[in-house]
C-alpha atoms as a PDB file:
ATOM      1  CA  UNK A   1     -18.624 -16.287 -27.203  1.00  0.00           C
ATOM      2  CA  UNK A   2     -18.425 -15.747 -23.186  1.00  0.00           C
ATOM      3  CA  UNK A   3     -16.503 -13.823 -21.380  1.00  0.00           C
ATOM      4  CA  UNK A   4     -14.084 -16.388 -21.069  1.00  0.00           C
ATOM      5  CA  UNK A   5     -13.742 -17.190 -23.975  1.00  0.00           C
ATOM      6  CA  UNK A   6     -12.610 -14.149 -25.413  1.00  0.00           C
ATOM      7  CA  UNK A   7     -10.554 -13.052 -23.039  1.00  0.00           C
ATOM      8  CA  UNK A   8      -9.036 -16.507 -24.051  1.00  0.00           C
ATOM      9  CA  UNK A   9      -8.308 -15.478 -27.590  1.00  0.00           C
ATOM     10  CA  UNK A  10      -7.079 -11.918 -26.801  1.00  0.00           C
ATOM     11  CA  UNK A  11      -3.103 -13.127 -27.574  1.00  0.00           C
ATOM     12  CA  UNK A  12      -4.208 -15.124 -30.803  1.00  0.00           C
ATOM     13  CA  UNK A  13      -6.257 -12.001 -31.979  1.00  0.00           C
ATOM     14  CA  UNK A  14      -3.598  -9.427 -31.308  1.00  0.00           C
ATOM     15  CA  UNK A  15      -1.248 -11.892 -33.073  1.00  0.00           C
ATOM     16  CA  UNK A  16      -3.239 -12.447 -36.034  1.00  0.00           C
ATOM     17  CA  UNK A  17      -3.241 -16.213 -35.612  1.00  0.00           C
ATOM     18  CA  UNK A  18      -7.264 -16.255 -34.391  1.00  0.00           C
ATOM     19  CA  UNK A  19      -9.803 -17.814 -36.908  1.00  0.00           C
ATOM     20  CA  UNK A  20     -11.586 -15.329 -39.350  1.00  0.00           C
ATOM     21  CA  UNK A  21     -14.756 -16.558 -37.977  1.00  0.00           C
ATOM     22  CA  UNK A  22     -14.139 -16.446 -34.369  1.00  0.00           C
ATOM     23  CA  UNK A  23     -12.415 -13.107 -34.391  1.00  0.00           C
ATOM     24  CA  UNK A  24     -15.602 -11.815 -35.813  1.00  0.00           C
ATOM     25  CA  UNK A  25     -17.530 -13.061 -33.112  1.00  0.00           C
ATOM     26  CA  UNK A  26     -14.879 -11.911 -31.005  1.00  0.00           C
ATOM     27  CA  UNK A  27     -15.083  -8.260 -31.689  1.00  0.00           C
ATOM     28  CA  UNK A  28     -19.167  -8.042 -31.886  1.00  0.00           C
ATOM     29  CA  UNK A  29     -18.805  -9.277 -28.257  1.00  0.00           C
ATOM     30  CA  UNK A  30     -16.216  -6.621 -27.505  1.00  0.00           C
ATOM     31  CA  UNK A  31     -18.330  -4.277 -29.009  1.00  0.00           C
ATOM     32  CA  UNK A  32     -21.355  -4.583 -26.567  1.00  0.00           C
ATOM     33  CA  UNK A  33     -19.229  -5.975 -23.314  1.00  0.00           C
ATOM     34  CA  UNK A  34     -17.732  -3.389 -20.846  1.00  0.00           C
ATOM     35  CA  UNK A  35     -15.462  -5.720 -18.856  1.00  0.00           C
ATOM     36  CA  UNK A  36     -13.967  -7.439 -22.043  1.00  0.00           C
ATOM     37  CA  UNK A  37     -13.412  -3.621 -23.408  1.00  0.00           C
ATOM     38  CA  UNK A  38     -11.486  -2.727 -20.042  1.00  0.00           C
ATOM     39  CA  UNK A  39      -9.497  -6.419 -20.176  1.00  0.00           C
ATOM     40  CA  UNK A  40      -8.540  -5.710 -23.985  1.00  0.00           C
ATOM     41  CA  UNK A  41      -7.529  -1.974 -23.108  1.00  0.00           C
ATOM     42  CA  UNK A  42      -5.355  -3.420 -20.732  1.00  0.00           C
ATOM     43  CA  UNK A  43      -3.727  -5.658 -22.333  1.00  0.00           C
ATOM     44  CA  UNK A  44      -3.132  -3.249 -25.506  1.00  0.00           C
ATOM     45  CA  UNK A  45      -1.168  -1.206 -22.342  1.00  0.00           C
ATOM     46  CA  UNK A  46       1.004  -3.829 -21.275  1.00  0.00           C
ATOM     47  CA  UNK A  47       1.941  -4.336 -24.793  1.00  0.00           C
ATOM     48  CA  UNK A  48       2.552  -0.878 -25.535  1.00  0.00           C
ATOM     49  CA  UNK A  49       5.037  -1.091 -22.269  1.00  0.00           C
ATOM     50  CA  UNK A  50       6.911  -3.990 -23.490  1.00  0.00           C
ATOM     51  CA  UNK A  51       7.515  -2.625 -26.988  1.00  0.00           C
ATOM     52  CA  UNK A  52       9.074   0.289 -25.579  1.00  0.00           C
ATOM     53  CA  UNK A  53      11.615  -1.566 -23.365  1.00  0.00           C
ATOM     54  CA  UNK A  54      15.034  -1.319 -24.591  1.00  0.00           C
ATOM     55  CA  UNK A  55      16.607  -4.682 -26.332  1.00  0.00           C
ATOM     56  CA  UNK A  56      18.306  -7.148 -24.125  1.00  0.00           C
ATOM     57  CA  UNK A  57      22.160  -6.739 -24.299  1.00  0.00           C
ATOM     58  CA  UNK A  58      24.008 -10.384 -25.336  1.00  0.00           C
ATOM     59  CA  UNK A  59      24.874 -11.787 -21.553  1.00  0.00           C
ATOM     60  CA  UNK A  60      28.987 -11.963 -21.739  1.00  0.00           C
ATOM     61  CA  UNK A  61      31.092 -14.684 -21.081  1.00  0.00           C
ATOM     62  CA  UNK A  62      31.533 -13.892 -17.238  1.00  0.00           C
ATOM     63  CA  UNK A  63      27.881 -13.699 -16.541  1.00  0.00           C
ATOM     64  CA  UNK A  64      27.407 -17.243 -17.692  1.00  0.00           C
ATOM     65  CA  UNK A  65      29.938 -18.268 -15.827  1.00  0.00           C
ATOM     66  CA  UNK A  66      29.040 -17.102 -13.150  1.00  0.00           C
ATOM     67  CA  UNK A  67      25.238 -18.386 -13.465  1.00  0.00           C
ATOM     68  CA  UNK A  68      26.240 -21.872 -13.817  1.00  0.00           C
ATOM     69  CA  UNK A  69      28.778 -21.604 -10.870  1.00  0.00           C
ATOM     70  CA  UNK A  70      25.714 -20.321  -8.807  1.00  0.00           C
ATOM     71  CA  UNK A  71      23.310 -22.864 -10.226  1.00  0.00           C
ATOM     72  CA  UNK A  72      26.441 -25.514  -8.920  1.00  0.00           C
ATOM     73  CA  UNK A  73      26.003 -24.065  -5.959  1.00  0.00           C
ATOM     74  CA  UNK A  74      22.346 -24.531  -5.625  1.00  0.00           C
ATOM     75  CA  UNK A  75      22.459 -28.143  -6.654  1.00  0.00           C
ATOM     76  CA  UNK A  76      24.646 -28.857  -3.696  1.00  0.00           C
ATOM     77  CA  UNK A  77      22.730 -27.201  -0.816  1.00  0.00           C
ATOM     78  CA  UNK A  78      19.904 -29.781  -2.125  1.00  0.00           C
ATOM     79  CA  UNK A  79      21.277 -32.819  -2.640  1.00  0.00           C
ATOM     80  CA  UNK A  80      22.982 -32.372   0.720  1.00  0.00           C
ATOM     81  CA  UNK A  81      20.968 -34.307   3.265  1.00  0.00           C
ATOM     82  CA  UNK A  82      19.185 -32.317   5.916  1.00  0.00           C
ATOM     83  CA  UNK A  83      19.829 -32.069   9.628  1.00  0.00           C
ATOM     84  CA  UNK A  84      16.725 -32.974  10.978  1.00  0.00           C
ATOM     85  CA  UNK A  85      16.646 -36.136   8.624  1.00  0.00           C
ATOM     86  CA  UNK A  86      17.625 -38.725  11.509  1.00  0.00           C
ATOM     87  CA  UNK A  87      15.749 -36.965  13.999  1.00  0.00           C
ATOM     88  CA  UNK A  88      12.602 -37.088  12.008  1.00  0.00           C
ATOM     89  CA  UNK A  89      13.392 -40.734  10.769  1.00  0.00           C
ATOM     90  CA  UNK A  90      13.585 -41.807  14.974  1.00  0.00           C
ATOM     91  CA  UNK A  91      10.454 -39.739  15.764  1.00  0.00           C
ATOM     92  CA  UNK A  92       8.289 -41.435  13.197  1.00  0.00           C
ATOM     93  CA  UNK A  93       9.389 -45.126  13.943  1.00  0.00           C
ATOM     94  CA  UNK A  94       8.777 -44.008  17.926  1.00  0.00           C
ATOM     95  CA  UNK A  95       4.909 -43.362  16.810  1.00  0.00           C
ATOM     96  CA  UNK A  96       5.000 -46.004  14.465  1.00  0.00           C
ATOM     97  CA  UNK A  97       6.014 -48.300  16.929  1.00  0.00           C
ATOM     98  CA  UNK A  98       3.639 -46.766  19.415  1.00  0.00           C
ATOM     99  CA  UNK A  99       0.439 -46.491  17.503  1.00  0.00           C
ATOM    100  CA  UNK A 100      -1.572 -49.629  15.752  1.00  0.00           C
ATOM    101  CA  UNK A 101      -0.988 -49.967  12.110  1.00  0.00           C
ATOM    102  CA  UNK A 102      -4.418 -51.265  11.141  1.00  0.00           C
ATOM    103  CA  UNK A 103      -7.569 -49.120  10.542  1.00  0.00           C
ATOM    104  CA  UNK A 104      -9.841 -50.769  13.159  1.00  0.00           C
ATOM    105  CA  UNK A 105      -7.227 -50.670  15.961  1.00  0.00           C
ATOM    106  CA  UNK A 106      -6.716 -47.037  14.981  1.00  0.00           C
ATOM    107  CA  UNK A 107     -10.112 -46.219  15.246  1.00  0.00           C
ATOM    108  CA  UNK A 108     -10.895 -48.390  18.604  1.00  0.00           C
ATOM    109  CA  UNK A 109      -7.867 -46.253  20.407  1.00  0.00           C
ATOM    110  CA  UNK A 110      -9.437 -42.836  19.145  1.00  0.00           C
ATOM    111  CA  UNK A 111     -13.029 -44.288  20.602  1.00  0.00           C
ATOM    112  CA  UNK A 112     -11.519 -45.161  23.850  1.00  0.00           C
ATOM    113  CA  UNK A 113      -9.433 -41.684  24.160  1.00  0.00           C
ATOM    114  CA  UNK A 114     -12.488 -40.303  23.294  1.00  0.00           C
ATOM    115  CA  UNK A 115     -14.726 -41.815  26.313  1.00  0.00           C
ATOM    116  CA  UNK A 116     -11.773 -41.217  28.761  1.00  0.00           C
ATOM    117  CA  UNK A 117     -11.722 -37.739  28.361  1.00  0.00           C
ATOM    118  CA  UNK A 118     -15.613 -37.050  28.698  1.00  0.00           C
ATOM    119  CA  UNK A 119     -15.512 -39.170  32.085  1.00  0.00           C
ATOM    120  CA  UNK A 120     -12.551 -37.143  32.936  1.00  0.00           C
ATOM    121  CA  UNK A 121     -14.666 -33.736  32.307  1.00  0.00           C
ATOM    122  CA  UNK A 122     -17.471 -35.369  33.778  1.00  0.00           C
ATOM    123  CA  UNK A 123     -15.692 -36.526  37.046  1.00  0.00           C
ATOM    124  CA  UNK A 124     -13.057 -33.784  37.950  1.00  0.00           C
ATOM    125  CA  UNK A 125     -14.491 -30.355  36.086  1.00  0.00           C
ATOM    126  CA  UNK A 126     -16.875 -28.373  38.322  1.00  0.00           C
ATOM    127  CA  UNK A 127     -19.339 -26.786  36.802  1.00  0.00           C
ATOM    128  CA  UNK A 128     -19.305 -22.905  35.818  1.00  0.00           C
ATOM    129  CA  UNK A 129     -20.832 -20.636  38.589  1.00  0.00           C
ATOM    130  CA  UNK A 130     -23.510 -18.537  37.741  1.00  0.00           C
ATOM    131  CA  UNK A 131     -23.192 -15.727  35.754  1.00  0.00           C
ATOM    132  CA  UNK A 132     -23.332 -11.739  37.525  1.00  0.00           C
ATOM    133  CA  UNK A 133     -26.569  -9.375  36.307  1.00  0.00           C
ATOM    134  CA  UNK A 134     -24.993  -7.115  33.763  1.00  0.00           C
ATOM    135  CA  UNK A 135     -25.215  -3.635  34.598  1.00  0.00           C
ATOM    136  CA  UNK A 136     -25.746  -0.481  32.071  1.00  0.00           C
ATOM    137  CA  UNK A 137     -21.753   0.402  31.859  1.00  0.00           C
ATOM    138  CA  UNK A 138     -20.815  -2.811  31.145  1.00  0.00           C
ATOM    139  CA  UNK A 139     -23.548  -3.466  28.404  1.00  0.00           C
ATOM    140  CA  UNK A 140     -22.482  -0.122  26.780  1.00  0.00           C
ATOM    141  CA  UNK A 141     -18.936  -1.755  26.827  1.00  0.00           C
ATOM    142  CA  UNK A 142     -20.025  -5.046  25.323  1.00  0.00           C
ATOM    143  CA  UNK A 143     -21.566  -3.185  22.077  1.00  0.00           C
ATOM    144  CA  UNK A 144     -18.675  -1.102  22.064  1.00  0.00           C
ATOM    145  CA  UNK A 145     -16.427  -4.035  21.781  1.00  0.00           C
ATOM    146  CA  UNK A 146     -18.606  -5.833  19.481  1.00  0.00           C
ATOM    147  CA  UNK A 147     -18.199  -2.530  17.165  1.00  0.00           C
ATOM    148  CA  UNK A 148     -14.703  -2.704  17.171  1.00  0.00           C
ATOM    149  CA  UNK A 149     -14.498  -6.855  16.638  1.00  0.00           C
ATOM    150  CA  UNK A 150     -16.660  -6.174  13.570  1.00  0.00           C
ATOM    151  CA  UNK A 151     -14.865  -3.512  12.146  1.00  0.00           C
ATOM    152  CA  UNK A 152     -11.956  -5.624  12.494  1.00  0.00           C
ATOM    153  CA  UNK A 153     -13.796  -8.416  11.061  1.00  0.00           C
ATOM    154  CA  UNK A 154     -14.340  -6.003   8.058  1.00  0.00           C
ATOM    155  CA  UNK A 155     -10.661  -5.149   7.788  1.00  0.00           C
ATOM    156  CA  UNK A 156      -9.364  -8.776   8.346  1.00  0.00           C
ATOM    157  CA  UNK A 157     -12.141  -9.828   5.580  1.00  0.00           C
ATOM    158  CA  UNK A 158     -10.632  -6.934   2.988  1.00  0.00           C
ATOM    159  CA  UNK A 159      -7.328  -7.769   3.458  1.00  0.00           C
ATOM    160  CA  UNK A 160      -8.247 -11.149   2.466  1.00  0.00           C
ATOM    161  CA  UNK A 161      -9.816 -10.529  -0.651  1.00  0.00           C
ATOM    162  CA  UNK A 162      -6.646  -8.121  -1.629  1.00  0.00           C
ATOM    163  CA  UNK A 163      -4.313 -11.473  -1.442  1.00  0.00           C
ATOM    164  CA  UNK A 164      -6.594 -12.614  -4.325  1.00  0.00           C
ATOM    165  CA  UNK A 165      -5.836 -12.142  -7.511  1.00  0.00           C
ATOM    166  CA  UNK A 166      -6.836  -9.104  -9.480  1.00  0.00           C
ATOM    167  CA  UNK A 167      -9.466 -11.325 -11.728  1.00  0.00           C
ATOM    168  CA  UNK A 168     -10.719 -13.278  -8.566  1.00  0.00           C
ATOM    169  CA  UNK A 169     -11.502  -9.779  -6.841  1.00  0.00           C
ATOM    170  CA  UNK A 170     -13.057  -8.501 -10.237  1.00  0.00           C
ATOM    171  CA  UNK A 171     -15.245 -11.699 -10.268  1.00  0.00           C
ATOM    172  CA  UNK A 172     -16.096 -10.849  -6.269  1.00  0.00           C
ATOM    173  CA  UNK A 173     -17.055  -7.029  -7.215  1.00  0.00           C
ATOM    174  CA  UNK A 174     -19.066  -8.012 -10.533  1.00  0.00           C
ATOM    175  CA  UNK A 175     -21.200 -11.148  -8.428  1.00  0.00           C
ATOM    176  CA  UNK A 176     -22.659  -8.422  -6.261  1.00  0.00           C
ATOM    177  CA  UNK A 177     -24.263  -6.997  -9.558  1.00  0.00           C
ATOM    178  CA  UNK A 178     -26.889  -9.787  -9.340  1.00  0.00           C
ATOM    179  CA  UNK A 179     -27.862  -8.768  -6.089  1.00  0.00           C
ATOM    180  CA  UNK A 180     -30.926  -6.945  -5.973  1.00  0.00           C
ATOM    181  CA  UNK A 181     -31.335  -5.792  -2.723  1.00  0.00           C
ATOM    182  CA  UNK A 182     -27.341  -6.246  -0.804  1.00  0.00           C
ATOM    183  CA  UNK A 183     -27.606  -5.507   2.714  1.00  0.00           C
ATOM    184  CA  UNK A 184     -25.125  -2.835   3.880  1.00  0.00           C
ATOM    185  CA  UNK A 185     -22.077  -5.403   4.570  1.00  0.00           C
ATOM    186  CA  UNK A 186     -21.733  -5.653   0.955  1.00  0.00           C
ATOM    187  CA  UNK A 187     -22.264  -1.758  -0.008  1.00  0.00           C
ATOM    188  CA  UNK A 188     -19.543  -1.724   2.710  1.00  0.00           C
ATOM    189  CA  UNK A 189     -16.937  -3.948   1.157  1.00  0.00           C
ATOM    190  CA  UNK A 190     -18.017  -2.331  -2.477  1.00  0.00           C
ATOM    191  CA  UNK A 191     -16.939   0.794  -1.015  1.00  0.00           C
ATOM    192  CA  UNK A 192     -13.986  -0.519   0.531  1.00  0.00           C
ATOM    193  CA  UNK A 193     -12.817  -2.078  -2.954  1.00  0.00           C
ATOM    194  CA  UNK A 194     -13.463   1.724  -4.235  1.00  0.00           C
ATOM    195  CA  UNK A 195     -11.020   2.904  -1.976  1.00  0.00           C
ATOM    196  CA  UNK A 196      -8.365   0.772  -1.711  1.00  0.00           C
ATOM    197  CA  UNK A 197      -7.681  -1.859  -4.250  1.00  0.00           C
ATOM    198  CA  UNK A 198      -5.219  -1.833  -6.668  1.00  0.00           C
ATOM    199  CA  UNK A 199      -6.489  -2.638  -9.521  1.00  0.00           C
ATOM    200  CA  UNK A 200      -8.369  -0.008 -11.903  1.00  0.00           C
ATOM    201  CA  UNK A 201     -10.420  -2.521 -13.372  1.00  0.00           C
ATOM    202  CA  UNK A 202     -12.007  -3.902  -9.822  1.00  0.00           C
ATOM    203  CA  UNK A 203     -12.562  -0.067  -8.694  1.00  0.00           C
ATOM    204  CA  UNK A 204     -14.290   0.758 -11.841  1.00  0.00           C
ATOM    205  CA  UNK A 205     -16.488  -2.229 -11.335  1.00  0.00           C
ATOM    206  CA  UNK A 206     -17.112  -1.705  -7.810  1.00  0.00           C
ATOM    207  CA  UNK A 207     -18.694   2.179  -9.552  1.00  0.00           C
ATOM    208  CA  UNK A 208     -21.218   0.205 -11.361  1.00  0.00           C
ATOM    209  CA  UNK A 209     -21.921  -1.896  -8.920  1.00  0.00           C
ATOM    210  CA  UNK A 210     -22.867   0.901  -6.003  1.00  0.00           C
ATOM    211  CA  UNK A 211     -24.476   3.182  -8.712  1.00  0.00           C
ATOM    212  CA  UNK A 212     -27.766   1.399  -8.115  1.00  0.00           C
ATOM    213  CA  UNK A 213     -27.755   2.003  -4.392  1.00  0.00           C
ATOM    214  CA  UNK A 214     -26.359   5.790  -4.557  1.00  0.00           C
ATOM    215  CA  UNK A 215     -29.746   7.049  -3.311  1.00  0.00           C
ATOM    216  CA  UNK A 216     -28.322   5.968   0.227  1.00  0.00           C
ATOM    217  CA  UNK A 217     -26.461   8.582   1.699  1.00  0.00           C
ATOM    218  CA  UNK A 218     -23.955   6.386   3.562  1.00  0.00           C
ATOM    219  CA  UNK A 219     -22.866   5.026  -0.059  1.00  0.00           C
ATOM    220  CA  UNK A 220     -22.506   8.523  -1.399  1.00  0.00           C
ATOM    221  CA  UNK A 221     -20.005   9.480   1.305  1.00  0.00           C
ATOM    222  CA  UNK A 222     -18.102   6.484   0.840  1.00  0.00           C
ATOM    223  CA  UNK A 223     -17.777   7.052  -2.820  1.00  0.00           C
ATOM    224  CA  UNK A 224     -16.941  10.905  -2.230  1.00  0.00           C
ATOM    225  CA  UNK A 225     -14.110   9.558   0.771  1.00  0.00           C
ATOM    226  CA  UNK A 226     -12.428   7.303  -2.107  1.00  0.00           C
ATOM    227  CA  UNK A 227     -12.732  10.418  -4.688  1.00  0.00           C
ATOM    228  CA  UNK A 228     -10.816  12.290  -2.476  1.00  0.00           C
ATOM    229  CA  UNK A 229      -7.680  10.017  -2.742  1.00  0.00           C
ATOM    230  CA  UNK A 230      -8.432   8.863  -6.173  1.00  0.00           C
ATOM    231  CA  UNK A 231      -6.050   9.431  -8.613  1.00  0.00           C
ATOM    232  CA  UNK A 232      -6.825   7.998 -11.232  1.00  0.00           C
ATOM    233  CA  UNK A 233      -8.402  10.082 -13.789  1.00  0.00           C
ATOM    234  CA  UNK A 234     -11.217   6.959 -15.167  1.00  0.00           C
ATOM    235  CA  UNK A 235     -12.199   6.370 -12.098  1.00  0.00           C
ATOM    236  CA  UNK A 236     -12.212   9.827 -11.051  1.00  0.00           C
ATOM    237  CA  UNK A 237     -14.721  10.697 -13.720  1.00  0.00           C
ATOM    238  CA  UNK A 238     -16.776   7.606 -12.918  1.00  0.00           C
ATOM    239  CA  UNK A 239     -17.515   8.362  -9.097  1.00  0.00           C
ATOM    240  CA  UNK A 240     -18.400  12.177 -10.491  1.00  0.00           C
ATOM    241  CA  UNK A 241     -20.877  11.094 -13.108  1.00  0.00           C
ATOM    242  CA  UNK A 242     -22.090   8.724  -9.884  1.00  0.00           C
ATOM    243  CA  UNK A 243     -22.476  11.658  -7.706  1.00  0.00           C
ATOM    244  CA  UNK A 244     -23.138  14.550  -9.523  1.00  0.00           C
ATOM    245  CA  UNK A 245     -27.210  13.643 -10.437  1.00  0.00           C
ATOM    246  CA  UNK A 246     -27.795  13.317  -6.194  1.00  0.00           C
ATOM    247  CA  UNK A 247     -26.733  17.119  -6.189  1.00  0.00           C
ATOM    248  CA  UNK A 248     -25.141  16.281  -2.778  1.00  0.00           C
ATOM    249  CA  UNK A 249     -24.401  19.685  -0.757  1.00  0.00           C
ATOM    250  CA  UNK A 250     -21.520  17.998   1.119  1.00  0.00           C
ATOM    251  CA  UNK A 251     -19.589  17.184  -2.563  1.00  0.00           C
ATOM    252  CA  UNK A 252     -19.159  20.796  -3.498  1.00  0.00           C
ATOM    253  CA  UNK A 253     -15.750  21.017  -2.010  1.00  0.00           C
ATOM    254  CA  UNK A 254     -14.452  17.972  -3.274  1.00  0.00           C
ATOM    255  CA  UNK A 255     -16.292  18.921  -6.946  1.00  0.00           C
ATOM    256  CA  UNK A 256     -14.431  22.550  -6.418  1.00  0.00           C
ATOM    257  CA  UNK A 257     -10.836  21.614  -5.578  1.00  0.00           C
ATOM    258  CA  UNK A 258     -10.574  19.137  -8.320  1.00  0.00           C
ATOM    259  CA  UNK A 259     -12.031  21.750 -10.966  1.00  0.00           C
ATOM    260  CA  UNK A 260      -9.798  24.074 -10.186  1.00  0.00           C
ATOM    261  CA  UNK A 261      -6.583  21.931  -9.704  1.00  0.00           C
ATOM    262  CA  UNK A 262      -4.441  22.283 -12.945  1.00  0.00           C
ATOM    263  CA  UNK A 263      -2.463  18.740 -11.999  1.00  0.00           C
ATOM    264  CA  UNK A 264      -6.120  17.230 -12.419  1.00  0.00           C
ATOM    265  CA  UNK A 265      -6.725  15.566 -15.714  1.00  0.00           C
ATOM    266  CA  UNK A 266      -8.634  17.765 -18.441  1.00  0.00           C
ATOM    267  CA  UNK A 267     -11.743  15.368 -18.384  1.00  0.00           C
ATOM    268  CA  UNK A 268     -11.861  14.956 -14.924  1.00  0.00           C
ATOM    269  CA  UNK A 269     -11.923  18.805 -14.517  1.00  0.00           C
ATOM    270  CA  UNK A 270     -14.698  19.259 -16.732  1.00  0.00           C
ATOM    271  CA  UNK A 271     -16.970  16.290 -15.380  1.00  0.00           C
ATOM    272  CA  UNK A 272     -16.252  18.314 -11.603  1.00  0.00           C
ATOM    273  CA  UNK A 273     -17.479  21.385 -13.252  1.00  0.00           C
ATOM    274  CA  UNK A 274     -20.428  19.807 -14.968  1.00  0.00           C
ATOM    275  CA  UNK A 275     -21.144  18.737 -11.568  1.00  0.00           C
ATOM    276  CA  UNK A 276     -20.647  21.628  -9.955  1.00  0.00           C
ATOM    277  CA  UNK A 277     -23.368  23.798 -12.379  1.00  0.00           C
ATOM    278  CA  UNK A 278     -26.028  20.621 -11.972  1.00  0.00           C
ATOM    279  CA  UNK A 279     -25.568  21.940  -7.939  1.00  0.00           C
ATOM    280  CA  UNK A 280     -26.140  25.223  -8.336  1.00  0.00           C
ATOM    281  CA  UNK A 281     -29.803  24.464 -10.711  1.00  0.00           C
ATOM    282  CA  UNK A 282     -33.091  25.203  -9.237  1.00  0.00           C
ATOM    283  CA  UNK A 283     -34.179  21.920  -6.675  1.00  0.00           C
ATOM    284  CA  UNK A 284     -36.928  20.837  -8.913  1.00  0.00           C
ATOM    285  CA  UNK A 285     -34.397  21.074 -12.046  1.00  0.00           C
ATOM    286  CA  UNK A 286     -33.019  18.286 -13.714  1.00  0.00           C
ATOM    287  CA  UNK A 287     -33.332  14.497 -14.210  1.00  0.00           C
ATOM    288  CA  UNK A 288     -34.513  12.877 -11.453  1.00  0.00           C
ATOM    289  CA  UNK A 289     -31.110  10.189 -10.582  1.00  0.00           C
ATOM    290  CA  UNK A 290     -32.605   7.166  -9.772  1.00  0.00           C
ATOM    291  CA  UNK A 291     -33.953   7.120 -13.420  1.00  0.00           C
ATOM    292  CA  UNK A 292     -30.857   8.736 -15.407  1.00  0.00           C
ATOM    293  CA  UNK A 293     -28.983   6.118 -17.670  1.00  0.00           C
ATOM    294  CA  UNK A 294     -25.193   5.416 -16.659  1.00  0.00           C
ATOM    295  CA  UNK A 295     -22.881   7.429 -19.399  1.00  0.00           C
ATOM    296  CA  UNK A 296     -20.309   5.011 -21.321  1.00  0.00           C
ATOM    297  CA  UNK A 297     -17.103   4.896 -19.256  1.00  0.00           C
ATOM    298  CA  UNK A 298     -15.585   2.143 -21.445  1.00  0.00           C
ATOM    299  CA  UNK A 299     -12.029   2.948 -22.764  1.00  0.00           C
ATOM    300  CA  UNK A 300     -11.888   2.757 -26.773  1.00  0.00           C
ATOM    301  CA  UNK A 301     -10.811  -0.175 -28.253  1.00  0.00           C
ATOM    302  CA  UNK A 302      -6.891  -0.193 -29.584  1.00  0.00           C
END
């Protein structure tokens, strides 16, 4: 089984209903497959959620009433004809009138539109004077301008990937696994999903996929930046267990305040102070990070 494919047969296999045989390939795959275990953990939530809502009360009398009165309503407003229906009507017989009905005539007048406006820029257009030497001040204003157009770029680009939905940004964070070598736009937007998407899932993901490349410092401030506003505690302990190895001077105070914060989740406490004792070790001490093997951050199966 794929990923798909059991994520398919979560519903059937919480309900019992699933195939003997299939859910037993169903839970060796969950067994070895972090994303799956995340998506099932999830789902076990939601579940938990809606068994705990209180029972529906019976709708009364009134209320139904009232619902099909509204629904009347509703039916009228559209089956009443629109406003704009004879003024549309007029405007397309104008241009049907206007404009040839067969292909070849269409495409002849779009040809001969065509020509006329190219002998039009042609005959009337000047042509563009020469262009001023570019002095130091206003190259330095150019980059500076550029910079700002691309960070903008970067936040228009974010904000288009949050309209997505939460599995379509998963599947974004997860394809940049495959990556060997990702140039720093995608570290960028990695650490962007880290800090501001919604989902727990997609920040988790975007951890594994930027713990390859933490040996850039750039990518260990952005993950320390998101820490700081992180809340919650999963994905707290998975950008410490990130960090921690690098034995980053400029994490201490971030590693402090959350050891020492009794609000702060129990683990998440203890992973800052594990942290915080790998800092204070001899510089030669300790595994080296680039080699050290990820710890299991997957949540335990329901």
């Amino acid at each position: 089984m794929n990923c798909t494919r059991v994520q398919e047969c979560f519903i059937d296999y919480q309900d019992g209903s699933l195939p003997a045989a299939e859910a037993a390939e169903l839970r060796t795959h969950l067994a070895s497959c972090p994303t799956c275990q995340r998506e099932w953990s999830a789902l076990q939530e939601i579940s938990r959620k809606l068994d705990s809502l209180p029972a529906d009360e019976e709708p009364t009398p009134r209320l139904r009433e009232q619902f099909y009165a509204m629904l009347e309503t509703h039916q009228r407003e559209a089956d009443a004809p629109s406003p704009f229906a004879l003024a549309r009507s007029r405007i397309d017989a104008f241009f049907a009138a206007l404009l040839p009905a067969q292909p070849a005539l269409q495409f002849a007048l779009a040809l001969f539109l065509l020509a006329g406006g190219l002998f039009a820029g042609a005959r009337f257009l000047a042509p563009a004077p020469a262009a001023a030497p570019v002095d130091d001040s206003a190259k330095k204003e150019l980059a500076a301008l550029r910079k700002q157009m691309d960070s903008m770029n970067r936040l228009v680009t974010y904000s288009l990937l949050q309209q997505q939905s939460t599995s379509e940004r998963l599947k974004h964070v997860l394809a940049t696994m495959d990556l060997k070598t990702p140039d720093r736009q995608v570290l960028t937007d990695l650490v962007g999903s880290l800090a501001f998407d919604p989902s727990i899932n997609v920040r988790l993901s975007a951890v594994d996929a930027l713990a390859p490349h933490a040996n850039e410092a750039f990518v260990r401030a952005g993950v320390l930046t998101a820490l700081s506003r992180e809340r919650a505690p999963l994905v707290q302990v998975a950008m410490i267990e990130l960090l921690g190895p690098y034995r980053d001077p400029s994490a201490r105070p971030v590693f402090e305040q959350l050891s020492r914060d009794d609000s702060t989740d129990k683990n998440v406490r203890e992973a800052a102070r594990r942290a915080l004792a790998a800092l204070d070790l001899p510089a030669n001490a300790g595994q080296d990070p680039a080699a050290r093997t990820q710890p299991s951050r997957n949540p335990a199966l329901s």
